[in-house]
N, C-alpha and C. Protein backbone atom coordinates (compact mmCIF):
# COMPACT_ATOMS: atom_id res chain seq x y z
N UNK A 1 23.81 20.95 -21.23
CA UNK A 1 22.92 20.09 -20.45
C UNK A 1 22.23 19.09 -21.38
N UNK A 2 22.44 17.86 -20.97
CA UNK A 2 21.46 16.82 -21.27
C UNK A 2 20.20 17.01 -21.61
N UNK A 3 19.22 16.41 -22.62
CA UNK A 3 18.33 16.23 -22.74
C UNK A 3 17.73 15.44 -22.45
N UNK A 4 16.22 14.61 -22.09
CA UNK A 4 15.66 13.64 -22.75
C UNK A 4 15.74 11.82 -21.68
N UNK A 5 15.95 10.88 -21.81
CA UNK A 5 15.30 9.64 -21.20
C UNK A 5 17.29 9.61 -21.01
N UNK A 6 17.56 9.17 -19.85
CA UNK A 6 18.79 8.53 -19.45
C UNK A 6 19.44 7.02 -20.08
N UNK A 7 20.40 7.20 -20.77
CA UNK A 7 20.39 5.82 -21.31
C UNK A 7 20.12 4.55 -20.36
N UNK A 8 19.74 3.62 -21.09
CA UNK A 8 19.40 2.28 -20.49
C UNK A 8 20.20 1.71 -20.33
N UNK A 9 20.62 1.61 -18.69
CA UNK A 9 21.72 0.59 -18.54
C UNK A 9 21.91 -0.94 -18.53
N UNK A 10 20.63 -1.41 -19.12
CA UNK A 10 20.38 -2.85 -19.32
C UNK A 10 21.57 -3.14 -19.94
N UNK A 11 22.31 -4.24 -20.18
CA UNK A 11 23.04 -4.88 -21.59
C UNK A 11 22.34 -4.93 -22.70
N UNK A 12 22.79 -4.76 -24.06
CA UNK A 12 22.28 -5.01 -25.38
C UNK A 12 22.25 -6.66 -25.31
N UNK A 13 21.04 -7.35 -25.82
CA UNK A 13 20.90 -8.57 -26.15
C UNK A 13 20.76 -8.85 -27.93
N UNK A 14 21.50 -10.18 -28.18
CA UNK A 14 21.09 -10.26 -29.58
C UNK A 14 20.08 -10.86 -29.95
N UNK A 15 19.65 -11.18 -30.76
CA UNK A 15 18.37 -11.83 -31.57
C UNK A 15 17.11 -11.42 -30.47
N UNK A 16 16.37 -12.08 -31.19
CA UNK A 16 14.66 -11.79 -30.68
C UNK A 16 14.86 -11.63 -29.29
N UNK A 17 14.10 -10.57 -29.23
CA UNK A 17 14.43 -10.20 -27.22
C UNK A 17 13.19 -11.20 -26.87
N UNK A 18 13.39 -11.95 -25.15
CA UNK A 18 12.37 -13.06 -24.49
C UNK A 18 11.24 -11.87 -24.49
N UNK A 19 10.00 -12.78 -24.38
CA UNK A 19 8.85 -12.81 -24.13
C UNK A 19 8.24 -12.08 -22.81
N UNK A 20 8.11 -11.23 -21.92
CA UNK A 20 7.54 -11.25 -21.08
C UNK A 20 6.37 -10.76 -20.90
N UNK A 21 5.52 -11.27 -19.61
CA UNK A 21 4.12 -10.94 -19.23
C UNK A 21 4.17 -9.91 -17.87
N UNK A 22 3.34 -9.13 -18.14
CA UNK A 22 2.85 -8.41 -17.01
C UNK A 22 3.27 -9.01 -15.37
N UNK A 23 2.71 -10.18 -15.05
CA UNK A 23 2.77 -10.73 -13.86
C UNK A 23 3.79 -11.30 -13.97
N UNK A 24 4.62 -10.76 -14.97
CA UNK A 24 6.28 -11.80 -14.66
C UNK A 24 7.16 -10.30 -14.17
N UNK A 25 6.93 -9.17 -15.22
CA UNK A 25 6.68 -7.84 -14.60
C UNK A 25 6.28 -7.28 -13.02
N UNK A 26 5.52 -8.04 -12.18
CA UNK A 26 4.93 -7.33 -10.98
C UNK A 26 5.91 -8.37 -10.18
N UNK A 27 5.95 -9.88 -10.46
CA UNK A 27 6.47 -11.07 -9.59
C UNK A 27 8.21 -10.24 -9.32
N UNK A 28 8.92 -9.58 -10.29
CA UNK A 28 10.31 -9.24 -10.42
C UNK A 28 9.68 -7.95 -9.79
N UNK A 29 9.00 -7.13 -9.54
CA UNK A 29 8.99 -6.17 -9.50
C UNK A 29 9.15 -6.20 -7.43
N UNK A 30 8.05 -7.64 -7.22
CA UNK A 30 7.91 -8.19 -5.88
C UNK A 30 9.19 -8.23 -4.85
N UNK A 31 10.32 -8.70 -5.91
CA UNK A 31 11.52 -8.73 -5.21
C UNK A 31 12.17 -7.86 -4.59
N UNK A 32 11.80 -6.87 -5.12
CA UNK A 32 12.55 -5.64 -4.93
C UNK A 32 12.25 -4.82 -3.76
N UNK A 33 13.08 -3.86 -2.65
CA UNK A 33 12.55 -3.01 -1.82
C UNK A 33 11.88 -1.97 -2.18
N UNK A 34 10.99 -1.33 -1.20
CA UNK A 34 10.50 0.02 -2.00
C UNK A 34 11.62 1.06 -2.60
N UNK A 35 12.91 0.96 -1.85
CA UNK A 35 13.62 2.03 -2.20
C UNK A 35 14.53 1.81 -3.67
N UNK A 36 14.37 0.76 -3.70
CA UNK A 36 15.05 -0.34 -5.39
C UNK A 36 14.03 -0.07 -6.52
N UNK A 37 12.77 -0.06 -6.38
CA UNK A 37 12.16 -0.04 -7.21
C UNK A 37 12.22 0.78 -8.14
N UNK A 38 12.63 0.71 -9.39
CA UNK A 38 12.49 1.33 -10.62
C UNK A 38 12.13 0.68 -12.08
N UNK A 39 12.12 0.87 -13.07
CA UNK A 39 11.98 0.32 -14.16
C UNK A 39 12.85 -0.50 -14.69
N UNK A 40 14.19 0.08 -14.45
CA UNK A 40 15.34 -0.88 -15.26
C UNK A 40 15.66 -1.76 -13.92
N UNK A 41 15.83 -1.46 -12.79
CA UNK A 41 15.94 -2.88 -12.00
C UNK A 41 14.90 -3.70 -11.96
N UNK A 42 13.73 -3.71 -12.39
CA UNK A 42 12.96 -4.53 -12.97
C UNK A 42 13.41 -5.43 -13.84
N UNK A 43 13.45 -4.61 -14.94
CA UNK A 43 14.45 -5.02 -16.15
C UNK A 43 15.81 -5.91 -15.99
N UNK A 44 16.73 -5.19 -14.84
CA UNK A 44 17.89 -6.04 -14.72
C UNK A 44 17.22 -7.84 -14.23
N UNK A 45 16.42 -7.59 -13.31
CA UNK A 45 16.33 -8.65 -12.57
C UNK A 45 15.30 -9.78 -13.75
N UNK A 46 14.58 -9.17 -14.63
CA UNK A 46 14.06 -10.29 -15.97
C UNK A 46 15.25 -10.42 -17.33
N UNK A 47 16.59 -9.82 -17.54
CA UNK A 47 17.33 -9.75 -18.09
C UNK A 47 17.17 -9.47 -19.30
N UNK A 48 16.41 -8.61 -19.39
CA UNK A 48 15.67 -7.67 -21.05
C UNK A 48 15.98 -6.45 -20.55
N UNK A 49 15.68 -5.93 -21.76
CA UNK A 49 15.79 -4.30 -21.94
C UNK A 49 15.45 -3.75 -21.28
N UNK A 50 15.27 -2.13 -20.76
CA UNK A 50 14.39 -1.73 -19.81
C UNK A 50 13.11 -1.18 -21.01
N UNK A 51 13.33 -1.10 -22.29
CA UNK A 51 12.01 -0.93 -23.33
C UNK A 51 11.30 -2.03 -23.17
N UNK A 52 11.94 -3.04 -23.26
CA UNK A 52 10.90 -4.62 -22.83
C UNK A 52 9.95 -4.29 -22.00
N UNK A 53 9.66 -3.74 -21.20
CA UNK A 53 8.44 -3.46 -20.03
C UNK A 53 7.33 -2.69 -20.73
N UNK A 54 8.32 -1.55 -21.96
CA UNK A 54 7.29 -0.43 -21.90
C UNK A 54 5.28 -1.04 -22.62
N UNK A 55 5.65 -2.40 -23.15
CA UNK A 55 4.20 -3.01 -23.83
C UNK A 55 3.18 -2.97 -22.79
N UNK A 56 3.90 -3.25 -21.26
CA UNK A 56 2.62 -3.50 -20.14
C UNK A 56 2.62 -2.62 -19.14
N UNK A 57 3.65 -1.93 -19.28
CA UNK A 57 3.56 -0.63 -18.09
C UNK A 57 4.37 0.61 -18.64
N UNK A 58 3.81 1.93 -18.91
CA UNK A 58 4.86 2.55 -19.31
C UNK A 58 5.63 3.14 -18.36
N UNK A 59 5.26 3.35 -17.11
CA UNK A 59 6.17 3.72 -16.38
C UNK A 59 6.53 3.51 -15.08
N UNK A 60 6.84 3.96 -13.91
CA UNK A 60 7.05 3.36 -12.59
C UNK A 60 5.86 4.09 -11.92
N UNK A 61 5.14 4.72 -12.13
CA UNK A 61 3.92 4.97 -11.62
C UNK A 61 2.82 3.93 -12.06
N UNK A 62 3.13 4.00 -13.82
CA UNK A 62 1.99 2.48 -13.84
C UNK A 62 2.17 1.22 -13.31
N UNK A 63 3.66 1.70 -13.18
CA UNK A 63 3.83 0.06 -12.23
C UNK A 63 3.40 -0.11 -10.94
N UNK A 64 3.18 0.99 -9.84
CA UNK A 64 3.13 0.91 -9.09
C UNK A 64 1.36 0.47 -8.87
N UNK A 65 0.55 1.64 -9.86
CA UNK A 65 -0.47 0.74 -9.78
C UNK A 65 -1.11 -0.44 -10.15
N UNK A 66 -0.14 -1.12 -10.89
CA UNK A 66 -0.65 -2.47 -11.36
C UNK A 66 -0.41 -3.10 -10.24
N UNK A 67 0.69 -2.82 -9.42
CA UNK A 67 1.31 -3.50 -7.85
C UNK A 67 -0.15 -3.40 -7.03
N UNK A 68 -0.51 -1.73 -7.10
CA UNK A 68 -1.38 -1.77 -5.71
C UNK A 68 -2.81 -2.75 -6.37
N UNK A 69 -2.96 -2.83 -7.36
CA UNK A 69 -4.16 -3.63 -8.19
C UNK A 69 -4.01 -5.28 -7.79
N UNK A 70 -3.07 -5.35 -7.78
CA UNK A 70 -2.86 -6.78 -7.25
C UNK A 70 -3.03 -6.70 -5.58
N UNK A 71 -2.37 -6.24 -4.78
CA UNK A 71 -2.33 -6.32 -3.63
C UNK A 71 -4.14 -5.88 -3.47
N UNK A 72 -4.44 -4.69 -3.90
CA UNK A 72 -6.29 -4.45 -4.20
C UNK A 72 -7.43 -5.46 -3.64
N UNK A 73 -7.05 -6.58 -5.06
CA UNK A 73 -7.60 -7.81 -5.45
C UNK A 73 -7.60 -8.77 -4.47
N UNK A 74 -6.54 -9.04 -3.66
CA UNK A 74 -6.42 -9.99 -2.78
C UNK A 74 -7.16 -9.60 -1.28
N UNK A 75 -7.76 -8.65 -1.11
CA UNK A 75 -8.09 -7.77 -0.72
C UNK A 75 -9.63 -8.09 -0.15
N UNK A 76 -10.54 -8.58 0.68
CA UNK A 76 -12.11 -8.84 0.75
C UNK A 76 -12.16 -8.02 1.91
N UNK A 77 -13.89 -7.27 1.34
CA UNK A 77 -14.46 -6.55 2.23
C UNK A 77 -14.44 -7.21 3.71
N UNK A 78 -14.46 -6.95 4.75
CA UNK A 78 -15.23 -7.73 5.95
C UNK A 78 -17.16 -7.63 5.46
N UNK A 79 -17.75 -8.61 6.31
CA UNK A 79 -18.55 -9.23 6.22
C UNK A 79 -19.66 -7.75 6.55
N UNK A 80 -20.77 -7.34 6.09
CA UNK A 80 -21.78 -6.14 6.08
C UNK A 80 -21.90 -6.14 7.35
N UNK A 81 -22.90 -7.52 7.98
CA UNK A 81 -23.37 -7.71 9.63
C UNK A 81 -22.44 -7.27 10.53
N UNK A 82 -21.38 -7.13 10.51
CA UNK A 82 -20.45 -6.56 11.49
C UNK A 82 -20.84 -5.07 12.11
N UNK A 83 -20.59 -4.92 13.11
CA UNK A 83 -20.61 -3.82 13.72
C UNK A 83 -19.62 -2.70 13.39
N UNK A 84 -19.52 -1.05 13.36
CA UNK A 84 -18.25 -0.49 13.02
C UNK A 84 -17.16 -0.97 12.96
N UNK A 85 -17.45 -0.88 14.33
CA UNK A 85 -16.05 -0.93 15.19
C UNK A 85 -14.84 -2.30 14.90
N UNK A 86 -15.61 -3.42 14.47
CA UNK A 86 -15.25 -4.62 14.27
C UNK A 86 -15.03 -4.83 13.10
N UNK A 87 -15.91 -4.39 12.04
CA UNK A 87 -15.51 -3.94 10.41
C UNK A 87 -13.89 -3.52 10.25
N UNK A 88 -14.19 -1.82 10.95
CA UNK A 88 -13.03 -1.60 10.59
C UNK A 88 -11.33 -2.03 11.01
N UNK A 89 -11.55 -2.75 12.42
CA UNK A 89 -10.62 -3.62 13.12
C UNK A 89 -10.07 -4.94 11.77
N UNK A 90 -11.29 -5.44 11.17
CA UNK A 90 -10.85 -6.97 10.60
C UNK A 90 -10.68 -5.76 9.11
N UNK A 91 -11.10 -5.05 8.57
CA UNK A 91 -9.93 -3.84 7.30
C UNK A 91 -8.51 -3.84 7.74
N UNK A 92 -8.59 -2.96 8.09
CA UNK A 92 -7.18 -2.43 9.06
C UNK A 92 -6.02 -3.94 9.29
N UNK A 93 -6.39 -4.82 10.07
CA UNK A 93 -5.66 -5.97 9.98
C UNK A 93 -5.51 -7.06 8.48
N UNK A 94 -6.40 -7.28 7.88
CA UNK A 94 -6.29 -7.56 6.60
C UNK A 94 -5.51 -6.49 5.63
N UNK A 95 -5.41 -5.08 5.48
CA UNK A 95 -4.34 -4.53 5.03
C UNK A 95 -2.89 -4.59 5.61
N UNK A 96 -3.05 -4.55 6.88
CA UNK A 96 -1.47 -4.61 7.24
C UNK A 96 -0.65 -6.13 7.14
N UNK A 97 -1.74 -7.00 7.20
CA UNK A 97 -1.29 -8.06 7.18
C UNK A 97 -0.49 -8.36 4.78
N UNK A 98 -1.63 -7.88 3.95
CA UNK A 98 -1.48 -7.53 2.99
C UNK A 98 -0.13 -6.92 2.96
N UNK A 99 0.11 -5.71 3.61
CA UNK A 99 1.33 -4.92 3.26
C UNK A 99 2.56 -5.80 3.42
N UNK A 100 2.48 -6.59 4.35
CA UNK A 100 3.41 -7.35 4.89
C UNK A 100 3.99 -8.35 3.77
N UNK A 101 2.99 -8.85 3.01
CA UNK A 101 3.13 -10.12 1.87
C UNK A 101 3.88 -8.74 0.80
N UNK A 102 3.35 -7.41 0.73
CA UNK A 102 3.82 -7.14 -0.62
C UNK A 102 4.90 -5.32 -0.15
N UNK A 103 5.47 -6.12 0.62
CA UNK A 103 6.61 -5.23 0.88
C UNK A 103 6.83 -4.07 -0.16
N UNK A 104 6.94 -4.18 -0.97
CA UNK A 104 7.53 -3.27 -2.19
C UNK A 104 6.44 -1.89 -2.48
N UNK A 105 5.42 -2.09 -2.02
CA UNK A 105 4.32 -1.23 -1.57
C UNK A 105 4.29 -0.28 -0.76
N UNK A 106 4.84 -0.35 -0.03
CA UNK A 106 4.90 0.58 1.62
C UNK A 106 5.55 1.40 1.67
N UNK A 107 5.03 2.50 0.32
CA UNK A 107 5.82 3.09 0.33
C UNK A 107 4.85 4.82 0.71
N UNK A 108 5.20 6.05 0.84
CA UNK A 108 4.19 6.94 0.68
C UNK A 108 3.63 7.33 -0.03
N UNK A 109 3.94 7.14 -1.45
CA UNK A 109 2.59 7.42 -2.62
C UNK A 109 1.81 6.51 -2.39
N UNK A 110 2.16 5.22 -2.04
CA UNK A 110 0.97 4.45 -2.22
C UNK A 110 -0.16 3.78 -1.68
N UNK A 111 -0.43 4.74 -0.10
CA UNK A 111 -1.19 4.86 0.31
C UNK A 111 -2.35 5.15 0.46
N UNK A 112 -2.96 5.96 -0.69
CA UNK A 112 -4.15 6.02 -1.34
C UNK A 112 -4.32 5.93 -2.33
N UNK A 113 -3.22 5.05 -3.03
CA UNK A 113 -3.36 4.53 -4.40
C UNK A 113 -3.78 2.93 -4.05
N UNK A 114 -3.59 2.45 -2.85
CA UNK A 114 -3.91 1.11 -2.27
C UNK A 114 -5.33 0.95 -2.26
N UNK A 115 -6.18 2.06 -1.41
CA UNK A 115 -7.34 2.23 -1.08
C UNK A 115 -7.72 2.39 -2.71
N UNK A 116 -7.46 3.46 -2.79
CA UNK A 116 -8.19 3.53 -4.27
C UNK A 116 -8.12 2.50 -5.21
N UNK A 117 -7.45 1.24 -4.89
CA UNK A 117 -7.88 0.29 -6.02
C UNK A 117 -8.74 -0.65 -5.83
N UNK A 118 -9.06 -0.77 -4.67
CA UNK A 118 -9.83 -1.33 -3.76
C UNK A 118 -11.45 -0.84 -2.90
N UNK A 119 -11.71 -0.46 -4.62
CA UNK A 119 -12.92 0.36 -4.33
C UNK A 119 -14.78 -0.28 -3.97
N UNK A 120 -14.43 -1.38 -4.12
CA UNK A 120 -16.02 -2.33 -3.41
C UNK A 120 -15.07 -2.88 -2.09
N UNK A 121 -14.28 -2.46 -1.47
CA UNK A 121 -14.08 -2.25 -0.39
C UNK A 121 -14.39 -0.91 0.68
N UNK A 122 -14.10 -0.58 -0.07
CA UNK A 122 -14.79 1.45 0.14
C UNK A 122 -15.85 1.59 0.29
N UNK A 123 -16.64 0.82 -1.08
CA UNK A 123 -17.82 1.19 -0.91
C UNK A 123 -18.80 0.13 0.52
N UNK A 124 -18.29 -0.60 0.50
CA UNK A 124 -18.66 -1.87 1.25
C UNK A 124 -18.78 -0.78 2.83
N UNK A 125 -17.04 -0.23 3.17
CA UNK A 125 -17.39 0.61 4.00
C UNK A 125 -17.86 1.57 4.83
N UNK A 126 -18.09 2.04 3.66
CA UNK A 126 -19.11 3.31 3.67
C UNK A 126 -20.74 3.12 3.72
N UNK A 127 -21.05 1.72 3.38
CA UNK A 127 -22.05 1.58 3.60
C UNK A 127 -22.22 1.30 5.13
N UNK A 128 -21.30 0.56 5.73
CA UNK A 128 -21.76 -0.10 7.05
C UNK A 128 -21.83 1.69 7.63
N UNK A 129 -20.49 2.05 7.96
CA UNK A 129 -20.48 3.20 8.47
C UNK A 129 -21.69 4.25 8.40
N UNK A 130 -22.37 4.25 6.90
CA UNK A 130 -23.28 5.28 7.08
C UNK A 130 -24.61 4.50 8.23
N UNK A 131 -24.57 3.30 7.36
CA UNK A 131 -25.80 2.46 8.43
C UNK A 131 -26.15 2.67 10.32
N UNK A 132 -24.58 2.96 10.71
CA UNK A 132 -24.17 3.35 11.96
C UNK A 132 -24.51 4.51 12.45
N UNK A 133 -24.63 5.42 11.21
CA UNK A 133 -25.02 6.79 11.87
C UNK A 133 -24.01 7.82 11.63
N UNK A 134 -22.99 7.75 10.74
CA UNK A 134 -22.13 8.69 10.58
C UNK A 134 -22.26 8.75 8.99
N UNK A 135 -22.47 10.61 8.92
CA UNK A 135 -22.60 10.92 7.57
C UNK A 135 -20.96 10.45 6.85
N UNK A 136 -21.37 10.91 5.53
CA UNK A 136 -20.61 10.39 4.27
C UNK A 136 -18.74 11.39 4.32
N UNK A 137 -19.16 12.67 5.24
CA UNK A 137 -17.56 12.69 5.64
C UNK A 137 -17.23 12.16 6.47
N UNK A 138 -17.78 11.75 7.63
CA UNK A 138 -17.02 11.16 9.06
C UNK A 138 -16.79 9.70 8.27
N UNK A 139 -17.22 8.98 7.36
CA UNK A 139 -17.08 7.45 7.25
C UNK A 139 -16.31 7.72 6.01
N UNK A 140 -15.89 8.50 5.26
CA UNK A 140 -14.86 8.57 5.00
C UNK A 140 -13.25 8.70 5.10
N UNK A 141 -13.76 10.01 6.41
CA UNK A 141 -12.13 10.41 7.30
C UNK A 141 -12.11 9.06 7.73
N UNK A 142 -12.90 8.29 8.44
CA UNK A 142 -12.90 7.08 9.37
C UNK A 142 -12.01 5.56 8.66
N UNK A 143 -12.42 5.64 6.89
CA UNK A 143 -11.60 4.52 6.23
C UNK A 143 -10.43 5.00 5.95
N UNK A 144 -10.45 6.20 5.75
CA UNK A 144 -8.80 7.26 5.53
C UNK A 144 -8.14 6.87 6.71
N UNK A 145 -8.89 6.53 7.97
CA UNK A 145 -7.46 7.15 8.98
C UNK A 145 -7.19 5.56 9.36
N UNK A 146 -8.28 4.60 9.13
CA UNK A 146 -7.90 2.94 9.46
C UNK A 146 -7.01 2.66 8.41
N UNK A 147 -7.13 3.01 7.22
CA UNK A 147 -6.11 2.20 6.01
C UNK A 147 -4.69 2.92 6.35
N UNK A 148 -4.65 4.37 6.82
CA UNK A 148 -3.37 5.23 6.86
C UNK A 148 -3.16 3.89 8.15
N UNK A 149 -3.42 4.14 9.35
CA UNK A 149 -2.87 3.24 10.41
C UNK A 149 -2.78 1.88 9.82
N UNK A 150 -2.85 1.37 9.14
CA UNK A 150 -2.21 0.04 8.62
C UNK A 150 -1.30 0.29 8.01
N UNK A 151 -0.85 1.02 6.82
CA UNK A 151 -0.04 1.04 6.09
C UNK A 151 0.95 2.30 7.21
N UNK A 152 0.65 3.06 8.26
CA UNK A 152 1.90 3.49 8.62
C UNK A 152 2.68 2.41 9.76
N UNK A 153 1.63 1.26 10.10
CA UNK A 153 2.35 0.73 10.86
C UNK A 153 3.49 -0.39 10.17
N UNK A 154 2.74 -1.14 9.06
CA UNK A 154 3.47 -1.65 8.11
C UNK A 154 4.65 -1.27 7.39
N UNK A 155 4.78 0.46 7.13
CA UNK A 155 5.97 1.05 6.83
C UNK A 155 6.98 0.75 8.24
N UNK A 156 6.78 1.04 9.18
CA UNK A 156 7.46 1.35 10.78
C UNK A 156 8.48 0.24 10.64
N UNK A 157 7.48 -1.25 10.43
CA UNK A 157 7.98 -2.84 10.96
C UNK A 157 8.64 -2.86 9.62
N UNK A 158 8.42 -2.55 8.59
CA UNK A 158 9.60 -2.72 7.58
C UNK A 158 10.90 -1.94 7.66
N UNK A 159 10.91 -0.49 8.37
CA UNK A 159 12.06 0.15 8.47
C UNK A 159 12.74 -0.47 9.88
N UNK A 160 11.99 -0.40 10.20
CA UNK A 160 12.71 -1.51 11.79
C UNK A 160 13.50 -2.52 11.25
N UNK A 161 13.54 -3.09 9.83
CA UNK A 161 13.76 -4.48 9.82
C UNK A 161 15.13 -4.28 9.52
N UNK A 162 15.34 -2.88 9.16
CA UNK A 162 16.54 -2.56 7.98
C UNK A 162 17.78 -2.57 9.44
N UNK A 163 19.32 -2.64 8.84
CA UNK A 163 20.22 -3.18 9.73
C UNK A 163 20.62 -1.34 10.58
N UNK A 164 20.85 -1.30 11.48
CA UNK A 164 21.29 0.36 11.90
C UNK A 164 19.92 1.03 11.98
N UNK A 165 19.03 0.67 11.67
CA UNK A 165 17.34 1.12 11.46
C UNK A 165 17.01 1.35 13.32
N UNK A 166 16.76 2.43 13.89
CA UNK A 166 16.27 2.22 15.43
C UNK A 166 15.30 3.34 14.95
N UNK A 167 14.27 2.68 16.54
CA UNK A 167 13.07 3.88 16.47
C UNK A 167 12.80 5.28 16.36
N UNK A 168 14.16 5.70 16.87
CA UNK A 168 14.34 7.33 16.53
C UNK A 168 14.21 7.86 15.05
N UNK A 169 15.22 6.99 14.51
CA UNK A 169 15.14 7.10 12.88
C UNK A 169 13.75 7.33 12.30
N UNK A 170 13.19 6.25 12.36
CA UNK A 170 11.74 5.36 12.42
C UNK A 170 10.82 7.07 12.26
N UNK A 171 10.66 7.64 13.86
CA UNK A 171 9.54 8.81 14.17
C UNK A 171 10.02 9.56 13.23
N UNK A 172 11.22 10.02 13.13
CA UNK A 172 11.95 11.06 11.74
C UNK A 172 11.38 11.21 10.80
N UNK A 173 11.37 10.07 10.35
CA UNK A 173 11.09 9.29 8.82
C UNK A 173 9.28 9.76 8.71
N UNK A 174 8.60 8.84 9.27
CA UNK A 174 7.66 9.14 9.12
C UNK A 174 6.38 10.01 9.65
N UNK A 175 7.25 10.99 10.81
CA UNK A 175 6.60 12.23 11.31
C UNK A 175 5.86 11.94 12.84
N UNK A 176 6.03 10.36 13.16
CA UNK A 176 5.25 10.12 14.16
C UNK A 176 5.47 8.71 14.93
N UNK A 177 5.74 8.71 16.24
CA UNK A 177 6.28 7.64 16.90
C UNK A 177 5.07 6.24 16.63
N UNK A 178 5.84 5.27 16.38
CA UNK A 178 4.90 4.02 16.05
C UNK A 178 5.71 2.74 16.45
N UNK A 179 4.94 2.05 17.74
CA UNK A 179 6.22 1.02 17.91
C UNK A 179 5.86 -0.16 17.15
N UNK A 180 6.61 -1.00 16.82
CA UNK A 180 6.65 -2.71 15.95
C UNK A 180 5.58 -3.30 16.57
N UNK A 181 5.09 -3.99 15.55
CA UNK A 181 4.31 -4.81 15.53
C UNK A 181 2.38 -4.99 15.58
N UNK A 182 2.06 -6.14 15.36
CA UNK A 182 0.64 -5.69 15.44
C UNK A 182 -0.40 -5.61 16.43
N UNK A 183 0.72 -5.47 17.35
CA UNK A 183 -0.30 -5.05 19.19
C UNK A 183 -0.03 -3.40 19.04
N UNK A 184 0.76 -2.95 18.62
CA UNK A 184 0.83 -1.48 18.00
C UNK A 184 0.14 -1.33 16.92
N UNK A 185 -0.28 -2.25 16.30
CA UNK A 185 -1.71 -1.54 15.02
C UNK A 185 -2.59 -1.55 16.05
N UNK A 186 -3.15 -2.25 17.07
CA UNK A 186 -4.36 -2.24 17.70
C UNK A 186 -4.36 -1.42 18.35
N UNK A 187 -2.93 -0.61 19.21
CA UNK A 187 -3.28 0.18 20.23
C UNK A 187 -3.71 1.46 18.99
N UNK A 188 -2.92 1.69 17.89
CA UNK A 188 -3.20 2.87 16.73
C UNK A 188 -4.60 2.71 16.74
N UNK A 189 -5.18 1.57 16.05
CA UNK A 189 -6.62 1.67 15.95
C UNK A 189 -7.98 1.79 17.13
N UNK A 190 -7.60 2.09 18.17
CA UNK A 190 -8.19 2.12 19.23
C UNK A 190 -8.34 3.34 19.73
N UNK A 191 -7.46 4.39 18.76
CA UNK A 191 -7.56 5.95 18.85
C UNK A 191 -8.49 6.55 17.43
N UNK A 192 -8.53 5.83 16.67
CA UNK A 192 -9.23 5.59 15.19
C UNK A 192 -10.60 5.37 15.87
N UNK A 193 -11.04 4.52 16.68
CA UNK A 193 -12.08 3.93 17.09
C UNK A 193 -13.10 4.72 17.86
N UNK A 194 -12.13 5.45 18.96
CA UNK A 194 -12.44 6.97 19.85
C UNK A 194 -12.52 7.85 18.87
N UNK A 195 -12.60 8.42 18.25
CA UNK A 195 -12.78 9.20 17.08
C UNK A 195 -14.01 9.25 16.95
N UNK A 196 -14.34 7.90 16.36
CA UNK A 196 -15.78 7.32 15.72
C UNK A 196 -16.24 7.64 16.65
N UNK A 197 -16.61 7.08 17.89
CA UNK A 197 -17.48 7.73 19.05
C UNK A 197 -17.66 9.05 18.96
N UNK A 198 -16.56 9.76 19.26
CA UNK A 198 -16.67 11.21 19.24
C UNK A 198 -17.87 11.38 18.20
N UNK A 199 -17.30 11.30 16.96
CA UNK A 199 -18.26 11.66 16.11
C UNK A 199 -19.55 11.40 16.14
N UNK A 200 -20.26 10.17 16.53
CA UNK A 200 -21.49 9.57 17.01
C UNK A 200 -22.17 10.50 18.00
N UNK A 201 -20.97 10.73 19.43
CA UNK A 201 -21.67 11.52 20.33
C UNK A 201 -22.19 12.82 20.14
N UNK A 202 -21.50 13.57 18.92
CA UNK A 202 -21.45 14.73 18.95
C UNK A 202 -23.01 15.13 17.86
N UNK A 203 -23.59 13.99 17.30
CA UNK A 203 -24.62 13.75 16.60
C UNK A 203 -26.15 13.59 17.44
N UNK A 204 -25.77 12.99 18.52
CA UNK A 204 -27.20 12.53 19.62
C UNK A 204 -27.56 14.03 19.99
């Protein structure tokens, strides 16, 4: 039995290997589907080594969070004055809409590696939410289950997109019927929303 790192199936290049940057790293990394994503097709697609990467990411986990760090960033709280309910509606649509630009994301690890990079968003949330009247677990489960309903609806409309891809597949895949599109994030978040009540009522 084999030992040790799989050889690199890059080509050998001669003289000084090119230059690359991080965000030339994430931009190649952009191209790719979630299910493509690895280190050396990175690599194939900047035409260096697959060691060429290791200066800015050592691995496909750090890559992934330098990915969700970017997608993170682009990322703004909704506005404090908002009401719950409307907070977490304009979250929820600003991530899925996000997932959509960075396809290569949507995947299931990186669903609370998204949130988690995007943490004065969190906190932003957690403030309105507590302001509302729901302690520090309910407005937590509450940003857990709006960011999960964005990013599971965003997974759905990307496997939909694939050729032979139908909805049966779809519920298989990800444990739970979700139809296309984003009148199906709203009807998802409108059970997210009943929740919150619950929880409110069960407080008076």
């Amino acid at each position: 039995m084999l030992h040790g790192n799989p050889p690199d199936p890059s080509p050998p290049r001669k003289g000084r290997p090119p230059r690359i940057s991080l965000t030339a790293i994430l931009d190649a990394a952009e191209t790719l589907s979630p299910d493509a994503l690895t280190m050396s097709a990175v690599a194939r697609h900047l035409g260096v080594a697959t060691s060429a990467l290791y200066t800015h990411v050592r691995d496909r986990e750090e890559l992934l969070g330098a990915l969700a760090e970017r997608l993170g960033a682009e990322l703004r709280a909704p506005e404090e004055d908002l009401d719950w309910r409307t907070w977490l509606r304009t979250y929820a649509r600003d991530m899925y809409a996000a997932l959509g630009r960075h396809p290569v994301l949507t995947r299931p690890e990186t669903a609370f590696l998204i949130q988690g990079k995007g943490a004065v968003l969190v906190q932003t949330g957690l403030r309105v939410l507590r302001g509302e009247g729901f302690d520090g677990a309910q407005a937590l489960n509450l940003l857990r289950a709006t960011g999960n309903v964005a990013y599971m609806q965003a997974l759905a409309d990307l496997l939909l997109q694939r050729p032979g891809f139908d909805g049966a597949e779809v519920e298989e895949l990800i444990g739970q019927s979700i139809p296309r599109g984003a009148d199906s994030l709203e009807e998802q978040l409108d059970l997210v929303l009943a929740a919150g009540d619950q929880f409110l009522a069960r407080q008076r």
